[in-house]
C-alpha atoms as a PDB file:
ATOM      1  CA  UNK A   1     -16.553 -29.366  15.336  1.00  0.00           C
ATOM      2  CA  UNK A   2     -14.233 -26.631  16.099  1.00  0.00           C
ATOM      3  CA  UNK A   3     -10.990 -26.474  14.424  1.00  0.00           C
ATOM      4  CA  UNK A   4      -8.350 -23.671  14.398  1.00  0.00           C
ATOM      5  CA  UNK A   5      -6.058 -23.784  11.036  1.00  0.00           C
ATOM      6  CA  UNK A   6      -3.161 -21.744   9.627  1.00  0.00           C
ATOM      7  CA  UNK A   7      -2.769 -21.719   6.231  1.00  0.00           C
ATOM      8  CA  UNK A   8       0.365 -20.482   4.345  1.00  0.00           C
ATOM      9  CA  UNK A   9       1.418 -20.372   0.705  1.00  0.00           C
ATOM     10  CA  UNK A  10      -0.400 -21.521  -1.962  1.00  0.00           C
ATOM     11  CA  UNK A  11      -3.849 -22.579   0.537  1.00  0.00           C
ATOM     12  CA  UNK A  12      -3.909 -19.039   1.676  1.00  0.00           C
ATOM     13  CA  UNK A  13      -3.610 -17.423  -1.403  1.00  0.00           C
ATOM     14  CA  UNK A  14      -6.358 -19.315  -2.974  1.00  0.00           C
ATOM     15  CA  UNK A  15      -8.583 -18.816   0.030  1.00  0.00           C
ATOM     16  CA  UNK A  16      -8.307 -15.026  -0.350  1.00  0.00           C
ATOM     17  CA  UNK A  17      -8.541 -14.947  -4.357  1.00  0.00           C
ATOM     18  CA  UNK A  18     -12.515 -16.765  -3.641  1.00  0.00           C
ATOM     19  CA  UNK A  19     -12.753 -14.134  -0.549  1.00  0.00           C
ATOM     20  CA  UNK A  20     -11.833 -11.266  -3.305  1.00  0.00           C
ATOM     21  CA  UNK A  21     -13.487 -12.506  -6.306  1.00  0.00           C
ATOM     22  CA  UNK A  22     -16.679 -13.071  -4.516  1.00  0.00           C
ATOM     23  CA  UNK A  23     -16.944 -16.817  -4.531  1.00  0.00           C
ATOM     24  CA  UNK A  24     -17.073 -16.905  -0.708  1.00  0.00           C
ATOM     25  CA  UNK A  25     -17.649 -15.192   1.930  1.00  0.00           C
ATOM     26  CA  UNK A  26     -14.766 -15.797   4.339  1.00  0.00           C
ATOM     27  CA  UNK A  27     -12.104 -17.985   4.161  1.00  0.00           C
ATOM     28  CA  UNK A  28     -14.285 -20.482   6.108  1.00  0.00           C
ATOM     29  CA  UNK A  29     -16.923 -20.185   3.672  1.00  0.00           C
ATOM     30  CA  UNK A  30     -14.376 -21.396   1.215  1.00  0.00           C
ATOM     31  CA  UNK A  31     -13.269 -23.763   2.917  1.00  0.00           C
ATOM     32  CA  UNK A  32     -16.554 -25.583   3.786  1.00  0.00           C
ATOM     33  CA  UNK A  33     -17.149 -25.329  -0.497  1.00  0.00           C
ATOM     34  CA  UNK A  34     -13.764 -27.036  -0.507  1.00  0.00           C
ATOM     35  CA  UNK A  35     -15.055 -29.690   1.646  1.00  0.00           C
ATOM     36  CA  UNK A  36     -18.622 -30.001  -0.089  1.00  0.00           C
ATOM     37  CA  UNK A  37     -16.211 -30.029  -3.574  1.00  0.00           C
ATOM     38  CA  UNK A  38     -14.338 -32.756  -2.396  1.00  0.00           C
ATOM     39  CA  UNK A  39     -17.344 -34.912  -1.578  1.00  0.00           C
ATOM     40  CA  UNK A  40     -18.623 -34.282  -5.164  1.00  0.00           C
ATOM     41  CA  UNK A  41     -15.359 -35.547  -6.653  1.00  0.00           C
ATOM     42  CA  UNK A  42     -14.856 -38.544  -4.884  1.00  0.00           C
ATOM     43  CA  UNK A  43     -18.120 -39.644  -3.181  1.00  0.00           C
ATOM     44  CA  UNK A  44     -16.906 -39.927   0.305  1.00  0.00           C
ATOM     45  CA  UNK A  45     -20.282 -39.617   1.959  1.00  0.00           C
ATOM     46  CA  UNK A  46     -23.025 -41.227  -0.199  1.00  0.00           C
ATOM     47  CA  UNK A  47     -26.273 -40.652   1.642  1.00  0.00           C
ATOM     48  CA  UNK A  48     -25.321 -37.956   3.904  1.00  0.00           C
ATOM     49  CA  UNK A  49     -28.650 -37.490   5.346  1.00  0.00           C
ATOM     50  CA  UNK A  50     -28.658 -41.208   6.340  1.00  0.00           C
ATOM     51  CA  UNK A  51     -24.914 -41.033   7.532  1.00  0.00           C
ATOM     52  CA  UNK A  52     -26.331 -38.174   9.570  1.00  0.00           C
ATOM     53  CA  UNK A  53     -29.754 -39.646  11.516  1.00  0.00           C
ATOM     54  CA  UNK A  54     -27.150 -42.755  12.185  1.00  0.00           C
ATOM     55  CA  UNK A  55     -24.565 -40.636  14.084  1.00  0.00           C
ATOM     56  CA  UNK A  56     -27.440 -38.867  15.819  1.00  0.00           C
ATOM     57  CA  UNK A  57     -28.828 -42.466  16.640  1.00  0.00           C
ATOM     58  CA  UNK A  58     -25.315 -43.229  17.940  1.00  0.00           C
ATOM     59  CA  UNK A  59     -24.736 -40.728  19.957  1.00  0.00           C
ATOM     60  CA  UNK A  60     -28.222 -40.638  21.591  1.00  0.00           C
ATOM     61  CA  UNK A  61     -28.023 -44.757  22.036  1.00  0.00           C
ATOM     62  CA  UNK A  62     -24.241 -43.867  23.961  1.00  0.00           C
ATOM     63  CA  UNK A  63     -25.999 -40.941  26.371  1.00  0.00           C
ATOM     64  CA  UNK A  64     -28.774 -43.609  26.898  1.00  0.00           C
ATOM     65  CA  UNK A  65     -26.814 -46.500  27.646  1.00  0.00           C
ATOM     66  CA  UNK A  66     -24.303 -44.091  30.179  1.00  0.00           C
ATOM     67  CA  UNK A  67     -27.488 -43.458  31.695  1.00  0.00           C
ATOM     68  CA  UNK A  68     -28.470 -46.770  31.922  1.00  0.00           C
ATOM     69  CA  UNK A  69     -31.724 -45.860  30.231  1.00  0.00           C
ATOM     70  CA  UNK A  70     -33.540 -47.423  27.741  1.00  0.00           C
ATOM     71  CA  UNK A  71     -35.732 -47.170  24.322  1.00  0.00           C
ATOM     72  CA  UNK A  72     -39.269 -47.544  25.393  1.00  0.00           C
ATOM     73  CA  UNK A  73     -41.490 -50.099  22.993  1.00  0.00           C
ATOM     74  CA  UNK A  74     -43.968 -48.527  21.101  1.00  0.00           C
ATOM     75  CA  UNK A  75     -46.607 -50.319  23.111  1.00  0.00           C
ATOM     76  CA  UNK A  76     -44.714 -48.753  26.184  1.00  0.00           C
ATOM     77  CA  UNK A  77     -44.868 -45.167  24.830  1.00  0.00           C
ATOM     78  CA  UNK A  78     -48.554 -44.969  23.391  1.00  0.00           C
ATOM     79  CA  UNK A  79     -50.083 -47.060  26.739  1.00  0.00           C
ATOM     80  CA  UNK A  80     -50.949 -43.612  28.755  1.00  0.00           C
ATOM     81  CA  UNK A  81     -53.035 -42.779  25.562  1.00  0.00           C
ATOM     82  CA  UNK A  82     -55.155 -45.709  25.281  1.00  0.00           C
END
């Protein structure tokens, strides 16, 4: 996801204190630790490697179906090997 942000005030001067003091990076380095901080703190995203093979599954299942294609069985998919 791309986003463009402007920050002003208080937000920007934190983002270049960790930019100067060596925390991050960039400013979008600190801002993704922001992100990953936030997480920590209030658990937003539990499993996020399960959250993550879901959306994937999603997404995939959506192209599929636009398609009108479908998951083969595994019978279907190992029956040119046997």
């Amino acid at each position: 996801m791309r986003t463009t942000l402007q920050f002003e005030g208080t937000p920007e001067l934190i983002l270049k204190k960790a930019v100067e003091l060596g925390l991050a990076r960039s400013k979008t380095e600190a801002l993704r630790m922001g992100v990953f901080a936030l997480n920590r703190e209030f658990h937003l995203v539990k499993d996020i490697e399960k959250e993550l093979v879901a959306k994937k599954i999603m997404e995939e299942k959506k192209a599929m179906d636009e398609k009108g294609e479908k998951y083969l069985s595994e019978e279907e998919a190992l029956s040119k090997y046997r």
